[in-house]
PDB file of N, CA and C in Angstrom:
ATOM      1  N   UNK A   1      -6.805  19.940   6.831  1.00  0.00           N
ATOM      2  CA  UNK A   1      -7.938  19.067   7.070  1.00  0.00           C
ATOM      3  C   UNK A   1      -7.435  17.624   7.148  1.00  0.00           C
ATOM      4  N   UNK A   2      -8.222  16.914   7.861  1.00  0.00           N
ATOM      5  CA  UNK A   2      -7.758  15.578   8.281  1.00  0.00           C
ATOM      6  C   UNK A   2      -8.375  14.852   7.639  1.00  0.00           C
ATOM      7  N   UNK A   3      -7.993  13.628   6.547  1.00  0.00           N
ATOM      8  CA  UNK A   3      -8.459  12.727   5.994  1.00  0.00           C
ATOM      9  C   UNK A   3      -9.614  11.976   6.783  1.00  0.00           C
ATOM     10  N   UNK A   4     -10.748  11.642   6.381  1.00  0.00           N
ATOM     11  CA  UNK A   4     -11.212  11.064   7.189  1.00  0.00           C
ATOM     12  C   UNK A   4     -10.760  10.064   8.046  1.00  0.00           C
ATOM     13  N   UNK A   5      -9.741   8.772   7.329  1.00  0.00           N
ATOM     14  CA  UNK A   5      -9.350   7.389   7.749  1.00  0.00           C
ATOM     15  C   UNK A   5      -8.490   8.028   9.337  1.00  0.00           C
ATOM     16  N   UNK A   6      -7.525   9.035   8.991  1.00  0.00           N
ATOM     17  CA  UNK A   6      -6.593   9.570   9.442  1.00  0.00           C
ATOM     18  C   UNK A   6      -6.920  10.083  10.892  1.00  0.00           C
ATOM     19  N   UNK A   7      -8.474   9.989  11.450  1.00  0.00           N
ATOM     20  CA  UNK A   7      -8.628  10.836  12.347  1.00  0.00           C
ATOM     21  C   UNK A   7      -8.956   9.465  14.559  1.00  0.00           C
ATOM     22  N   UNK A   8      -8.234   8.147  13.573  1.00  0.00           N
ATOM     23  CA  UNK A   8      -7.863   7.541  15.003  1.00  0.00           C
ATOM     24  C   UNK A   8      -7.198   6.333  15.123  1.00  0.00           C
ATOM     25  N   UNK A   9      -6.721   6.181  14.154  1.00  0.00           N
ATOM     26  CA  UNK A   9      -6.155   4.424  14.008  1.00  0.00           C
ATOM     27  C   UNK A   9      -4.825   4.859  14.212  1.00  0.00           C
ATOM     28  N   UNK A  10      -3.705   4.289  14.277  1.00  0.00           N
ATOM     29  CA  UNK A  10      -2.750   3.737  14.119  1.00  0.00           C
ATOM     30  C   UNK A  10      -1.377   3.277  13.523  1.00  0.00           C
ATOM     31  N   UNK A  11      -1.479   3.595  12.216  1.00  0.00           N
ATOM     32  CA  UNK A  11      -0.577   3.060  11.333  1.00  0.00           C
ATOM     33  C   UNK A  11       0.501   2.167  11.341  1.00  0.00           C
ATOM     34  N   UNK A  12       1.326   2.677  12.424  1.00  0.00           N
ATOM     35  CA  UNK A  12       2.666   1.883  12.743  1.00  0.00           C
ATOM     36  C   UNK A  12       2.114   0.540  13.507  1.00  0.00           C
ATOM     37  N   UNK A  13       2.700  -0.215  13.195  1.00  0.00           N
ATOM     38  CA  UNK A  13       2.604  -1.998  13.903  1.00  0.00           C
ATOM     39  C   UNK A  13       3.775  -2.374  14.159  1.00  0.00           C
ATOM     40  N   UNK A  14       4.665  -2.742  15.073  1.00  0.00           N
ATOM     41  CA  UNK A  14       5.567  -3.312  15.327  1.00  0.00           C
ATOM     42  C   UNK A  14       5.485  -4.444  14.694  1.00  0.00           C
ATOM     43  N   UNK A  15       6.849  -4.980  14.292  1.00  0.00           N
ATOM     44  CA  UNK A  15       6.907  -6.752  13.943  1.00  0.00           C
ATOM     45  C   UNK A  15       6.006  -7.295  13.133  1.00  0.00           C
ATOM     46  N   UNK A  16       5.530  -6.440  12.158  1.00  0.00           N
ATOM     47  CA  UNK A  16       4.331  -6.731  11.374  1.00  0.00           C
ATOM     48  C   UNK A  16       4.913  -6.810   9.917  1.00  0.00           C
ATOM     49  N   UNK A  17       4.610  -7.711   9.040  1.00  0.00           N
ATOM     50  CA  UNK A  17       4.401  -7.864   7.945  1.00  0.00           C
ATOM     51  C   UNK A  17       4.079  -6.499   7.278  1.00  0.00           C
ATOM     52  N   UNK A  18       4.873  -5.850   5.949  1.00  0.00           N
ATOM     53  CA  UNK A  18       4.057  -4.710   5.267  1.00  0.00           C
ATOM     54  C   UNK A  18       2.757  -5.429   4.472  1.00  0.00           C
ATOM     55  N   UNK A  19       2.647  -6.553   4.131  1.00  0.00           N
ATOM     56  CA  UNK A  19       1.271  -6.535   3.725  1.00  0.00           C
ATOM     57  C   UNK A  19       0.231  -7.292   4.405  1.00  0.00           C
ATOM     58  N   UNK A  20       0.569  -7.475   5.758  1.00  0.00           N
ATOM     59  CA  UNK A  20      -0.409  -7.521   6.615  1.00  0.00           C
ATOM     60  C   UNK A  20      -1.053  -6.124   6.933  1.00  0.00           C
ATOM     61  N   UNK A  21      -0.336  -5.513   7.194  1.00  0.00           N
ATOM     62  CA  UNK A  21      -0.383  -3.574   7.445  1.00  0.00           C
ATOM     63  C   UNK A  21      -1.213  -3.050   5.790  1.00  0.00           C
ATOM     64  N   UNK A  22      -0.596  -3.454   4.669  1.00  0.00           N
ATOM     65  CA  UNK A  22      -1.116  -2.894   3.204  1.00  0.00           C
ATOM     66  C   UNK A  22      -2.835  -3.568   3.653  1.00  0.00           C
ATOM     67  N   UNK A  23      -2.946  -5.046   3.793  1.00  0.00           N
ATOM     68  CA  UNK A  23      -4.342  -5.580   3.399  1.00  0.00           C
ATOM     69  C   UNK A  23      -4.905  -4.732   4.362  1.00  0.00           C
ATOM     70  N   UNK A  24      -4.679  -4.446   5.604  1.00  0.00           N
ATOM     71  CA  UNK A  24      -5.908  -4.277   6.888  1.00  0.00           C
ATOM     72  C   UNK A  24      -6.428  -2.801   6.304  1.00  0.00           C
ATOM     73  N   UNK A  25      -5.304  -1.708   5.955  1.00  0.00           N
ATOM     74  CA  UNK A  25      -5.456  -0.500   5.622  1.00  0.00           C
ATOM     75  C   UNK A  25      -6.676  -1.032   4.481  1.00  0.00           C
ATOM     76  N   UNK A  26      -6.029  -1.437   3.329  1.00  0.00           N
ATOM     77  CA  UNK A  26      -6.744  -1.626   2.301  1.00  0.00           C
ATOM     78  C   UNK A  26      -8.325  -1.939   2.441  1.00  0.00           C
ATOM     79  N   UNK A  27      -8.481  -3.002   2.984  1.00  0.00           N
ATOM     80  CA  UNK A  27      -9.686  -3.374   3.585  1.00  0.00           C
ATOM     81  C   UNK A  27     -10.681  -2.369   4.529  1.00  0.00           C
ATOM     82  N   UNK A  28      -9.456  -1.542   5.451  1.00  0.00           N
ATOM     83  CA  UNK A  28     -10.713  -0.279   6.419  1.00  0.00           C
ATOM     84  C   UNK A  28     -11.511   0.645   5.367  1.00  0.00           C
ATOM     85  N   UNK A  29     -10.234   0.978   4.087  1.00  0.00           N
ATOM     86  CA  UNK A  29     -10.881   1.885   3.441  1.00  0.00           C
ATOM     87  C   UNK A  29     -11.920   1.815   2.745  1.00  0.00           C
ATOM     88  N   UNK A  30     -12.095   0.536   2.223  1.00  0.00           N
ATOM     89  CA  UNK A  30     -12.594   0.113   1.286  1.00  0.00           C
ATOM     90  C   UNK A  30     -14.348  -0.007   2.381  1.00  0.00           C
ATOM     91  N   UNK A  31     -13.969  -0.741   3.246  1.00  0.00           N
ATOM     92  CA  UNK A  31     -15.327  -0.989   3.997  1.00  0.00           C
ATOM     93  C   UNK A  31     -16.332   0.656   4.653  1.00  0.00           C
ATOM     94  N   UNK A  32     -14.804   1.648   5.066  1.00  0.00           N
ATOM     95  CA  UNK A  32     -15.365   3.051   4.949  1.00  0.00           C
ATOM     96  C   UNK A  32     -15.742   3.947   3.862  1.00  0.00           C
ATOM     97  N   UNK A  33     -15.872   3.264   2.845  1.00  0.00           N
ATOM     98  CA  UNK A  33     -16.806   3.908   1.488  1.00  0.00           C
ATOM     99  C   UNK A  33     -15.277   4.289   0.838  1.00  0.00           C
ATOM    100  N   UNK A  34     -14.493   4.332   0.855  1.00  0.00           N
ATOM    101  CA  UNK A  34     -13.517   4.886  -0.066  1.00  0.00           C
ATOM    102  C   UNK A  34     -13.262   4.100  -1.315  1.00  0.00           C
ATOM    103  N   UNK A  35     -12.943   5.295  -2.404  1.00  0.00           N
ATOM    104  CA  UNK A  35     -12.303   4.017  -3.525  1.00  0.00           C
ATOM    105  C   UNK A  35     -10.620   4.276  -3.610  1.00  0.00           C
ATOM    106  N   UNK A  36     -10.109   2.930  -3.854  1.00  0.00           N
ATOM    107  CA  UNK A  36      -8.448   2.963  -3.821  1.00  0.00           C
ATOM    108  C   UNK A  36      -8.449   2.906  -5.285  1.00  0.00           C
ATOM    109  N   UNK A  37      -7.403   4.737  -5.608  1.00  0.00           N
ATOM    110  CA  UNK A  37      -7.030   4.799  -6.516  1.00  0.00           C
ATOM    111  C   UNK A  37      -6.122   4.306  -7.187  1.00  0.00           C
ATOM    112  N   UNK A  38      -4.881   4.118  -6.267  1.00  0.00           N
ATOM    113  CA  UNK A  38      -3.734   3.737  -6.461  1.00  0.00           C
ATOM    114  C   UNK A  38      -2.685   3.204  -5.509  1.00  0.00           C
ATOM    115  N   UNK A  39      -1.625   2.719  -5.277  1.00  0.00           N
ATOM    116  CA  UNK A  39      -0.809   1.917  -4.623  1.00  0.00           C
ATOM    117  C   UNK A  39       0.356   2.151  -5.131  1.00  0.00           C
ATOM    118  N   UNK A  40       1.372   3.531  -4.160  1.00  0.00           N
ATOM    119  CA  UNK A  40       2.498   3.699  -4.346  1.00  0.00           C
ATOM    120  C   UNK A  40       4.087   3.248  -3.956  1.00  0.00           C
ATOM    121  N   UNK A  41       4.554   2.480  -4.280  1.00  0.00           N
ATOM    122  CA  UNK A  41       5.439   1.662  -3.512  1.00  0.00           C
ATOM    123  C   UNK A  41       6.591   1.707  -4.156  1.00  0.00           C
ATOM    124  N   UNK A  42       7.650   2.140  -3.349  1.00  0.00           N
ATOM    125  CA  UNK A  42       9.299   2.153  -3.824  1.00  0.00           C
ATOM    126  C   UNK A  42       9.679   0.641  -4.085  1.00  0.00           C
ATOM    127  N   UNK A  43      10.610   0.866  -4.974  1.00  0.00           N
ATOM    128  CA  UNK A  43      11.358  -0.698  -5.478  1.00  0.00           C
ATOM    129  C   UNK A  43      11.669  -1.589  -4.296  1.00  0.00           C
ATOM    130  N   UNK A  44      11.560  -0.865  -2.930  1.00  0.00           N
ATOM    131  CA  UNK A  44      12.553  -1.876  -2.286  1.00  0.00           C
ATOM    132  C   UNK A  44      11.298  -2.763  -1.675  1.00  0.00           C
ATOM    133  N   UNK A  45      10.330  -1.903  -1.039  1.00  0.00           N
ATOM    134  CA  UNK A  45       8.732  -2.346  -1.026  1.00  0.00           C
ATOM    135  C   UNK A  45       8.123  -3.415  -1.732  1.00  0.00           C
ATOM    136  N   UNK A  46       8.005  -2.784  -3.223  1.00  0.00           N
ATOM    137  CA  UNK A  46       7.921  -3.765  -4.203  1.00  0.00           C
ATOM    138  C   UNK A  46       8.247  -5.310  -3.874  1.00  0.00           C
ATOM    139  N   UNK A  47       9.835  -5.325  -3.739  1.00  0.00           N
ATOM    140  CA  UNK A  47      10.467  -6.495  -3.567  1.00  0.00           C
ATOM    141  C   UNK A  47      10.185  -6.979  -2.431  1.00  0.00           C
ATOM    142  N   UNK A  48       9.569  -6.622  -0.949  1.00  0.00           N
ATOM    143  CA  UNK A  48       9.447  -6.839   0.389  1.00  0.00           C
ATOM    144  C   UNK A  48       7.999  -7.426   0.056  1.00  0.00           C
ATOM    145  N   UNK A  49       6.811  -6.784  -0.758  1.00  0.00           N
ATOM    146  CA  UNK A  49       5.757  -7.796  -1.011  1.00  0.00           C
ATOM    147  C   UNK A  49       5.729  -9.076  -1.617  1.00  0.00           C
ATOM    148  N   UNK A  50       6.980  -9.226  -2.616  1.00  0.00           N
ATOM    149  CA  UNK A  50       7.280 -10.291  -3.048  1.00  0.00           C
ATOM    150  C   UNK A  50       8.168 -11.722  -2.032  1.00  0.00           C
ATOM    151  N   UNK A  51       8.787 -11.165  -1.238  1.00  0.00           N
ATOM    152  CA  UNK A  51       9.179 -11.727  -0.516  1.00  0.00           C
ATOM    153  C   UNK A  51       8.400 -12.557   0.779  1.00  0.00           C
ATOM    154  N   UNK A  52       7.170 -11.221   1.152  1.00  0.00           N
ATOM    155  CA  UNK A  52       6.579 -12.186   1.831  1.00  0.00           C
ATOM    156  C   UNK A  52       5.173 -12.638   1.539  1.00  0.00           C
ATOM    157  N   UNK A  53       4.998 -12.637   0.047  1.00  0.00           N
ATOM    158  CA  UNK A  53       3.705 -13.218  -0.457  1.00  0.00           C
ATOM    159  C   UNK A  53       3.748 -14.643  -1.775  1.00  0.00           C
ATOM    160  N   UNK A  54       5.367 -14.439  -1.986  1.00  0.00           N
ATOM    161  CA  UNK A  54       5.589 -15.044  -3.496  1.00  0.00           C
ATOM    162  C   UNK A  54       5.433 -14.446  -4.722  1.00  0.00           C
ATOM    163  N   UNK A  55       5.473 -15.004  -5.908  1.00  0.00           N
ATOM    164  CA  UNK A  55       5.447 -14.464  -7.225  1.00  0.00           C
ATOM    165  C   UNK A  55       4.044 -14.238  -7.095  1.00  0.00           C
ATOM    166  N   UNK A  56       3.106 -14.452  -6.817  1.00  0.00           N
ATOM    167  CA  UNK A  56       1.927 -14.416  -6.459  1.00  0.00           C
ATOM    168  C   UNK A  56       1.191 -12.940  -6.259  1.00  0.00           C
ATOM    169  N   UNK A  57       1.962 -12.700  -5.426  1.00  0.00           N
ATOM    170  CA  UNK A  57       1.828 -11.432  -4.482  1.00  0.00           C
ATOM    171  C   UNK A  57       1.249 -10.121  -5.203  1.00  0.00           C
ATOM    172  N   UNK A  58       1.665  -9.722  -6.646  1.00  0.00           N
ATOM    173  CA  UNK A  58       1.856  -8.565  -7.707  1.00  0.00           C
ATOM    174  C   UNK A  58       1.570  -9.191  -9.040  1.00  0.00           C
ATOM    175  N   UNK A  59       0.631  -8.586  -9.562  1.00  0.00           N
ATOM    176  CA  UNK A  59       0.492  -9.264 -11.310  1.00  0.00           C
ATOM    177  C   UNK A  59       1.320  -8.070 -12.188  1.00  0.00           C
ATOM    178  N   UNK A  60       1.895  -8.652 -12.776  1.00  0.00           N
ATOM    179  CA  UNK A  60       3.005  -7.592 -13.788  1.00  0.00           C
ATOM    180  C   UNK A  60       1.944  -7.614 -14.336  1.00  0.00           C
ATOM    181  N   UNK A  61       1.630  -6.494 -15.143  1.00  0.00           N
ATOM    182  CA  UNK A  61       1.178  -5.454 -16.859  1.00  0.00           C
ATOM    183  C   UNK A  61       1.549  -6.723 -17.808  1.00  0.00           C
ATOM    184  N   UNK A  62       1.259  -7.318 -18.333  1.00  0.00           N
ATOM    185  CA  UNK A  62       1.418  -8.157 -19.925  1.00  0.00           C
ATOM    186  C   UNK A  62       1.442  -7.207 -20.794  1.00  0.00           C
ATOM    187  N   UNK A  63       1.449  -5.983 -21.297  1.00  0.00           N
ATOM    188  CA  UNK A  63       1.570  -5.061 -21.909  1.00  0.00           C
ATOM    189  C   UNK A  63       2.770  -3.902 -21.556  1.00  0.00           C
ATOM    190  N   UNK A  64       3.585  -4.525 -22.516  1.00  0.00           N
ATOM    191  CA  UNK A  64       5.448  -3.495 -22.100  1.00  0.00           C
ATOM    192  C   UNK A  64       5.104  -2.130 -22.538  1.00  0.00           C
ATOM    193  N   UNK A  65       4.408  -1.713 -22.607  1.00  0.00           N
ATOM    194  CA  UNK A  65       3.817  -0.496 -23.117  1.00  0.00           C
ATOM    195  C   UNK A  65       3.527   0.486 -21.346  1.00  0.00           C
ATOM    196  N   UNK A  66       2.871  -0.477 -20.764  1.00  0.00           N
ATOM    197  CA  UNK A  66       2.497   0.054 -19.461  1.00  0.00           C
ATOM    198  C   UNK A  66       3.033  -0.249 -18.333  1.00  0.00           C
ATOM    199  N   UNK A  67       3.749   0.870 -17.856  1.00  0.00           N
ATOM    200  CA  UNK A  67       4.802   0.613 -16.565  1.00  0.00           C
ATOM    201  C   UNK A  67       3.564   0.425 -14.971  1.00  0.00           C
ATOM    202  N   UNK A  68       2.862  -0.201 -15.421  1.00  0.00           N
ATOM    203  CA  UNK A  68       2.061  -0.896 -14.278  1.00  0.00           C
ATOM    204  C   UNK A  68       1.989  -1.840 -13.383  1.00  0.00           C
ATOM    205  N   UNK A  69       1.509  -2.191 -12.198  1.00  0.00           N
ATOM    206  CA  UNK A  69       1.095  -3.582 -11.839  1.00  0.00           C
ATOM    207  C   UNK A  69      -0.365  -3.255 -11.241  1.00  0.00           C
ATOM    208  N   UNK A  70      -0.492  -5.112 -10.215  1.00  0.00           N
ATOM    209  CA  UNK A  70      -1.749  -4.698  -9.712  1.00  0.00           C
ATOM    210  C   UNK A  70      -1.303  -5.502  -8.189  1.00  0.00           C
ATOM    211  N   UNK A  71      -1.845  -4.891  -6.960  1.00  0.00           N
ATOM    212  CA  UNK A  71      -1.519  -5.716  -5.996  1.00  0.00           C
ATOM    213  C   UNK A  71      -3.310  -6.081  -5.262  1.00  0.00           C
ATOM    214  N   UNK A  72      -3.549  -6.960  -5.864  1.00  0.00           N
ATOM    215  CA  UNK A  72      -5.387  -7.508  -5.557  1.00  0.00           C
ATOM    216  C   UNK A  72      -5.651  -6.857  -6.589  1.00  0.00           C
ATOM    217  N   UNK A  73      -6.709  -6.062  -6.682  1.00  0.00           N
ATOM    218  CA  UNK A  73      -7.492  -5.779  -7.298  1.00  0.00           C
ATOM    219  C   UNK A  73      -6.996  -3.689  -7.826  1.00  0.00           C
ATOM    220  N   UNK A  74      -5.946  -3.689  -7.137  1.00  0.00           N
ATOM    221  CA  UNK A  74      -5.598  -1.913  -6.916  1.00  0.00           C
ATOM    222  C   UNK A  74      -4.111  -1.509  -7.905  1.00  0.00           C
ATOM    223  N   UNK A  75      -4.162  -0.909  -8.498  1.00  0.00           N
ATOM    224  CA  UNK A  75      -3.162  -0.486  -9.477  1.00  0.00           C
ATOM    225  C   UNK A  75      -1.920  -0.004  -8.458  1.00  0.00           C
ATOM    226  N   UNK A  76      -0.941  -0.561  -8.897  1.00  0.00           N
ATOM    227  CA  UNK A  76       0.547  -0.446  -7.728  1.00  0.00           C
ATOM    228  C   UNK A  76       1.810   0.190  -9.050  1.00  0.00           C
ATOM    229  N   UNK A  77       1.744   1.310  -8.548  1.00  0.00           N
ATOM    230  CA  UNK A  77       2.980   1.873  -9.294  1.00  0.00           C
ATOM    231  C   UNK A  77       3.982   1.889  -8.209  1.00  0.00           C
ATOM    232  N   UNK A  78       5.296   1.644  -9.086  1.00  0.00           N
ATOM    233  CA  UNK A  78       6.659   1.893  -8.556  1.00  0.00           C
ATOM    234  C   UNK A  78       6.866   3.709  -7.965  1.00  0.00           C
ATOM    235  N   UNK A  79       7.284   3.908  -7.232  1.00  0.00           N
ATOM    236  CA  UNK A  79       7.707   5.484  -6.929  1.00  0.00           C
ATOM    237  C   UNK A  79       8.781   5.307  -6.479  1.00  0.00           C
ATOM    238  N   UNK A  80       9.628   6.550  -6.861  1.00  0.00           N
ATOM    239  CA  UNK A  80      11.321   7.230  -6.462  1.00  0.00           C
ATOM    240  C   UNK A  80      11.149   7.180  -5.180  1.00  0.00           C
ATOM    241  N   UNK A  81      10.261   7.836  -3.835  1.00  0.00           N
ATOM    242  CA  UNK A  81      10.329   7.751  -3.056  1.00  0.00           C
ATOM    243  C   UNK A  81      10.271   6.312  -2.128  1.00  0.00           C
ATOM    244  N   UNK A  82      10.373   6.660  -0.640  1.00  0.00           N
ATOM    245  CA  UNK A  82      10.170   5.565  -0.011  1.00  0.00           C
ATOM    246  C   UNK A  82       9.040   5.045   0.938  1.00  0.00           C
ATOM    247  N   UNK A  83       8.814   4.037   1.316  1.00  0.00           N
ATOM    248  CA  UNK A  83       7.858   3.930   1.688  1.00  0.00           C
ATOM    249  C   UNK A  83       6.352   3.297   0.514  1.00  0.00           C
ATOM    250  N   UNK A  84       5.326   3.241   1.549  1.00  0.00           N
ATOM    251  CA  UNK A  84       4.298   3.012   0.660  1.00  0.00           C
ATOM    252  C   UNK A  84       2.769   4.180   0.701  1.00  0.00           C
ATOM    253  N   UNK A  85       2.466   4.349  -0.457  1.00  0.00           N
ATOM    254  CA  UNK A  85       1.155   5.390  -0.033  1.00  0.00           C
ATOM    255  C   UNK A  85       0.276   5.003  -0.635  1.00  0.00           C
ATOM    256  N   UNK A  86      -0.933   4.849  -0.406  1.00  0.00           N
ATOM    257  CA  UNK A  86      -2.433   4.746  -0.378  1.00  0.00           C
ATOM    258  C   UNK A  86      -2.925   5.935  -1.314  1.00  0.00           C
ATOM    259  N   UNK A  87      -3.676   6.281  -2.624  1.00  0.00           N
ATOM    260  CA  UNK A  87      -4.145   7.065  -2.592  1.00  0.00           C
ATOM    261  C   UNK A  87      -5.481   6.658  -3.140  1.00  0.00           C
ATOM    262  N   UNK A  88      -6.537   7.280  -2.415  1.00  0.00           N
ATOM    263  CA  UNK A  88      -7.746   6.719  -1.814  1.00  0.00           C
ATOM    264  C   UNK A  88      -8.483   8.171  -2.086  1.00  0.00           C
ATOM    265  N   UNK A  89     -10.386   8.045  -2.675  1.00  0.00           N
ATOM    266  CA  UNK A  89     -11.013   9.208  -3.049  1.00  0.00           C
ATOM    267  C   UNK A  89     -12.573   8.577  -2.186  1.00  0.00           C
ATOM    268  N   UNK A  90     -13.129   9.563  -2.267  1.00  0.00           N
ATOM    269  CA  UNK A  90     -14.738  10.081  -1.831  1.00  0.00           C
ATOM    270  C   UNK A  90     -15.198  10.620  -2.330  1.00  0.00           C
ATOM    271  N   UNK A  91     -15.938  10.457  -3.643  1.00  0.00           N
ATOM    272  CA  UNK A  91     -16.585  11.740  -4.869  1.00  0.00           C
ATOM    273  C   UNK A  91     -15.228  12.267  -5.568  1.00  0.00           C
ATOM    274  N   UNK A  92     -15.300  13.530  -4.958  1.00  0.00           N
ATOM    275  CA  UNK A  92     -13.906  14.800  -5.890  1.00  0.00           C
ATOM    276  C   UNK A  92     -13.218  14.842  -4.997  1.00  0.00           C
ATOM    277  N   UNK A  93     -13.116  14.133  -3.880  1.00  0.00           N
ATOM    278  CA  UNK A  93     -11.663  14.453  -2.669  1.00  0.00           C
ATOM    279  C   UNK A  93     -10.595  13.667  -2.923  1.00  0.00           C
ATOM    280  N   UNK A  94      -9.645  13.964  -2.893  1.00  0.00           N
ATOM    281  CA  UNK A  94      -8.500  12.285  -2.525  1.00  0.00           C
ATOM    282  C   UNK A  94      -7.785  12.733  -1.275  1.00  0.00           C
ATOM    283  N   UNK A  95      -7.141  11.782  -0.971  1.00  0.00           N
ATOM    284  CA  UNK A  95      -6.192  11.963   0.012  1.00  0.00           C
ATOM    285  C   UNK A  95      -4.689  10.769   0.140  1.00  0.00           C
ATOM    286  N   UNK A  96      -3.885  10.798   0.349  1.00  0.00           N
ATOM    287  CA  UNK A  96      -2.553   9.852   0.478  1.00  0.00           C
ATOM    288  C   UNK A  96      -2.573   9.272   1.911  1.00  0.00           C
ATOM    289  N   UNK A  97      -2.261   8.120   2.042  1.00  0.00           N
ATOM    290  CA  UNK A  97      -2.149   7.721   3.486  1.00  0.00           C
ATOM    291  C   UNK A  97      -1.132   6.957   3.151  1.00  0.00           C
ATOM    292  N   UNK A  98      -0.131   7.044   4.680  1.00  0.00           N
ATOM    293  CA  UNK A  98       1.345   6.453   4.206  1.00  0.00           C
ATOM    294  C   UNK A  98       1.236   4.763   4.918  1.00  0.00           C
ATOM    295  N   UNK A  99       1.510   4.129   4.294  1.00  0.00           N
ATOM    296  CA  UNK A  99       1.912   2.896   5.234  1.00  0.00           C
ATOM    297  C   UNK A  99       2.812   2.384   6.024  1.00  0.00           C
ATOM    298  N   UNK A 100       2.951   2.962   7.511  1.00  0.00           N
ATOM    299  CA  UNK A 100       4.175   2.810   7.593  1.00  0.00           C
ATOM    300  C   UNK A 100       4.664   1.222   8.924  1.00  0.00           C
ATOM    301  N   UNK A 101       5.412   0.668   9.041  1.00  0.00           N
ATOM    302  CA  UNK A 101       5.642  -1.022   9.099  1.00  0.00           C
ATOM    303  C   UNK A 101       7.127  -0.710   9.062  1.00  0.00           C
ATOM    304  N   UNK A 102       6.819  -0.766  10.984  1.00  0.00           N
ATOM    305  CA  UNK A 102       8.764  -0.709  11.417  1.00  0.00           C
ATOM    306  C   UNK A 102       9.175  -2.092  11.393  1.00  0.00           C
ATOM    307  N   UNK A 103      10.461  -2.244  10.544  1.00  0.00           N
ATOM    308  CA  UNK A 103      11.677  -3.247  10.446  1.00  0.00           C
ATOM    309  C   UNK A 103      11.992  -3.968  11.296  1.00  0.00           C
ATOM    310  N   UNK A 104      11.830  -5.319  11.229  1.00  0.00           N
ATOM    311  CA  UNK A 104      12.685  -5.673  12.912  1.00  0.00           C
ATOM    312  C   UNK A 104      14.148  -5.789  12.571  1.00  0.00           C
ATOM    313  N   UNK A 105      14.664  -5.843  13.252  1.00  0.00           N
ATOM    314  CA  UNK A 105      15.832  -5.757  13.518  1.00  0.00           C
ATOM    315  C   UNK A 105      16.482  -6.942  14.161  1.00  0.00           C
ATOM    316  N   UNK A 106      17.215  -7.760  13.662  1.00  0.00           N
ATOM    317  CA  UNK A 106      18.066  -9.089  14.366  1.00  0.00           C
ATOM    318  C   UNK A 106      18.575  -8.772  15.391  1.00  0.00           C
ATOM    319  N   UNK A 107      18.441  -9.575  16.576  1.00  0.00           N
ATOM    320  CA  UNK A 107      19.168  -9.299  17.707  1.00  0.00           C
ATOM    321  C   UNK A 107      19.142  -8.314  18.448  1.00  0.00           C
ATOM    322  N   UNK A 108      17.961  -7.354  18.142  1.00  0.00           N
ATOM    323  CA  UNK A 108      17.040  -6.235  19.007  1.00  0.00           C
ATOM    324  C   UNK A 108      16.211  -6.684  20.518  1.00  0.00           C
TER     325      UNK A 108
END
């Protein structure tokens, strides 16, 4: 079955910012009734929002107890994997949506 979001947009953006790509996603879902559960993002991600938002960008956990953050208003855990995923609900459904935001490349 096909996520709802999943059934005509787009994902990939050339030459795009990942959190130009994170907000717009963030924002469709949110305006299509979904609630964002969570915000999965590998270390290197992590560091790529910081880079192009500032210290700003991610609120660390003040509590060393909880391996958390928040990116806006949405709980952003670190993951082993790569990439970034969305996981987003409707009542008792969820679903993962990947974010994906090709690299440019110097001298391409």
């Amino acid at each position: 079955m096909l996520a709802p979001s999943e059934t005509g947009s787009e994902d990939t953006e050339s030459a795009r910012r990942l959190s130009d790509v994170l907000d717009r996603m963030l924002a469709e879902l949110v305006a299509d009734g979904f609630e964002i559960r969570q915000i999965f993002a590998s270390p290197e991600n992590i560091a790529r929002l910081f880079l192009e938002l500032g210290d700003d960008a991610i609120d660390l956990d003040p509590d060393g107890e909880e391996d958390c953050a928040w990116y806006g208003a949405h709980t952003l855990l670190a993951d082993e994997g790569e990439g970034v995923r969305i996981l987003y609900c409707k009542d008792d459904e969820c679903w993962f949506r990947e974010v994906e935001v090709e690299v440019e490349v110097e001298g391409a």
